[in-house]
C-alpha atoms as a PDB file:
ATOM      1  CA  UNK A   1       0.884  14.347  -3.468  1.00  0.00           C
ATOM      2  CA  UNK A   2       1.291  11.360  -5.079  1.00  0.00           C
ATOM      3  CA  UNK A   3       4.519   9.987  -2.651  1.00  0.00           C
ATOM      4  CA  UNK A   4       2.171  10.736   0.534  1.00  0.00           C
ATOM      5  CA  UNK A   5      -0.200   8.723  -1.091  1.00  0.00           C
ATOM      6  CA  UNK A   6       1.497   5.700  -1.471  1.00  0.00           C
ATOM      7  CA  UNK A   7       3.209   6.355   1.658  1.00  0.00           C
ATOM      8  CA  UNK A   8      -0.444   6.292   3.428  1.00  0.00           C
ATOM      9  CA  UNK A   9      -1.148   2.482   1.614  1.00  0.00           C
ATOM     10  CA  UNK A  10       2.057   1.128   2.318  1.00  0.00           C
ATOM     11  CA  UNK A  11       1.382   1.992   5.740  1.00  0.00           C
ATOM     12  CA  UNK A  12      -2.030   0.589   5.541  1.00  0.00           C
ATOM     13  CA  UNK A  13      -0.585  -2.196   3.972  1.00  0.00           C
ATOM     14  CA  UNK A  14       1.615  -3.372   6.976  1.00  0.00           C
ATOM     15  CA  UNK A  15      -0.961  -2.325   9.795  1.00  0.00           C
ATOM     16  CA  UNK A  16      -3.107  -5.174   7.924  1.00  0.00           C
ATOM     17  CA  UNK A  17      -0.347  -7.694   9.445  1.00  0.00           C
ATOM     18  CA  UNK A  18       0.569  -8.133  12.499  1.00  0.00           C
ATOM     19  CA  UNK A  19       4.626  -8.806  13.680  1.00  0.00           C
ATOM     20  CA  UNK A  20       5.362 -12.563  14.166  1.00  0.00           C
ATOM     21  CA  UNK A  21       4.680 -13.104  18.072  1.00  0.00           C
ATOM     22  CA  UNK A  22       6.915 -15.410  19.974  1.00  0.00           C
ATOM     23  CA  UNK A  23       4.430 -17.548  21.981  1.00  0.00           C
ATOM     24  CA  UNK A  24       2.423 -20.102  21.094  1.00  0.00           C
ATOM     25  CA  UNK A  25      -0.377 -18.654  22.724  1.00  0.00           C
ATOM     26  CA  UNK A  26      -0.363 -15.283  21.133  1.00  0.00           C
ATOM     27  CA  UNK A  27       0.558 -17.387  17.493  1.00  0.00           C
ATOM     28  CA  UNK A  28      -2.747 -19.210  17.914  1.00  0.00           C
ATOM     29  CA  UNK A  29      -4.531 -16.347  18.852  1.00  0.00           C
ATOM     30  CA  UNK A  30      -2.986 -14.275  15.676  1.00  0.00           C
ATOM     31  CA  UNK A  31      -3.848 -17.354  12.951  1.00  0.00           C
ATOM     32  CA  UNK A  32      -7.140 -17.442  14.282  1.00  0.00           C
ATOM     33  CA  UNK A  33      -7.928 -13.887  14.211  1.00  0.00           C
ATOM     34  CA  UNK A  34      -6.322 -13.614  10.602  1.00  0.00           C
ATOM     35  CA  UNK A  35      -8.410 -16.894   9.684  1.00  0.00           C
ATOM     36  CA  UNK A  36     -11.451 -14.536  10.679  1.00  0.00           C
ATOM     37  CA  UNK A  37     -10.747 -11.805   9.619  1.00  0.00           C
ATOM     38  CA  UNK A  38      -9.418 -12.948   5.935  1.00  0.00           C
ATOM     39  CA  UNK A  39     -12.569 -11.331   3.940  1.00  0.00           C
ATOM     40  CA  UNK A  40     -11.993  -8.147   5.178  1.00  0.00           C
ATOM     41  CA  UNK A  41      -8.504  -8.108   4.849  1.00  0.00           C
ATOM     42  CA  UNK A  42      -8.367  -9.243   1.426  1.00  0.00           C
ATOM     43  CA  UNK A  43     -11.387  -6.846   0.791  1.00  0.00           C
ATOM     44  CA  UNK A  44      -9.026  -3.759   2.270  1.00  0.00           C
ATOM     45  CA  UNK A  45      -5.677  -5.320  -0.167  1.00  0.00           C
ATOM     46  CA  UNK A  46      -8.546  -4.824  -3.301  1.00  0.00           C
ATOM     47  CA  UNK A  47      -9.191  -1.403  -2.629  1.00  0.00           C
ATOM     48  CA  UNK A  48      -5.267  -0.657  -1.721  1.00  0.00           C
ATOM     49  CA  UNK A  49      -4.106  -2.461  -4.859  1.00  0.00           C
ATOM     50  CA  UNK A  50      -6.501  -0.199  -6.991  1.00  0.00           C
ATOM     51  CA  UNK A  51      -5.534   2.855  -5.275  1.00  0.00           C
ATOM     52  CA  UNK A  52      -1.765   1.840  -6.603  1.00  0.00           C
ATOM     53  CA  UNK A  53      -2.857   1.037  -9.612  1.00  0.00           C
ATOM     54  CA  UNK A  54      -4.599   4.342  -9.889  1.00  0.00           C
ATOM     55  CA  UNK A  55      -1.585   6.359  -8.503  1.00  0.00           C
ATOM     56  CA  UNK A  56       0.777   4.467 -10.797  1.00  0.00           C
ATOM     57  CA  UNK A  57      -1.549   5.750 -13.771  1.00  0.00           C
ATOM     58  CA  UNK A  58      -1.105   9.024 -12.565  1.00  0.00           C
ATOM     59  CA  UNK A  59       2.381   9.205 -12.379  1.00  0.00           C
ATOM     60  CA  UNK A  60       3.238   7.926 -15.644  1.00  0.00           C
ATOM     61  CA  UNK A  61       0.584   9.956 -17.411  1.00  0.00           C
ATOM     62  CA  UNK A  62       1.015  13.027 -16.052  1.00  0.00           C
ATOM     63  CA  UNK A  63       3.267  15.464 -17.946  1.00  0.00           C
ATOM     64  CA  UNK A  64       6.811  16.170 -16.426  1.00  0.00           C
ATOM     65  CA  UNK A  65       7.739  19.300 -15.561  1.00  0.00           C
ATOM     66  CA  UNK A  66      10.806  20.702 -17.109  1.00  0.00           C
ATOM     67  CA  UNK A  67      12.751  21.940 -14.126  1.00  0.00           C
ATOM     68  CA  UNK A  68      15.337  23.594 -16.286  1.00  0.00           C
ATOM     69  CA  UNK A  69      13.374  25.721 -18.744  1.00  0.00           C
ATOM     70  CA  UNK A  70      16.329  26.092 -21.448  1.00  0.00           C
ATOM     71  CA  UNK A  71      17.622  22.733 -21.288  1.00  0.00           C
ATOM     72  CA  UNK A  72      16.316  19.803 -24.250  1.00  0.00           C
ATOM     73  CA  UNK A  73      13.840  17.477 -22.894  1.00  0.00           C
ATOM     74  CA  UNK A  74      14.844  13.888 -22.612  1.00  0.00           C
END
């Protein structure tokens, strides 16, 4: 559960950038666009960085399970 989350935001995370075009034209049009849109995106990293930080908590607070029920926990 946990792994498709963070899967999901680091997928979020890179459709929030767009590849390095090779034109001049299409940079332009890709700095301006990002200079537009730069509330939003930053807005979107906020709530993606807080769903990390909320997953991370998760993961190190839930308990482990023992796989091997005879063996001595670490």
């Amino acid at each position: 559960m946990i792994c498709s989350e963070l899967e999901t935001t680091n997928h979020k995370c890179v459709a929030l950038f767009e590849p390095s075009p090779k034109s001049r034209m299409k940079q332009a049009r890709v700095a301006f666009n990002a200079w537009m849109n730069a509330s939003k995106v930053e807005e979107e990293i906020l709530v993606l960085k807080d769903h990390v930080d909320t997953c991370h908590i998760q993961f190190t607070v839930c308990p482990r399970v023992n796989k091997f029920p005879g063996a001595n926990p670490l």
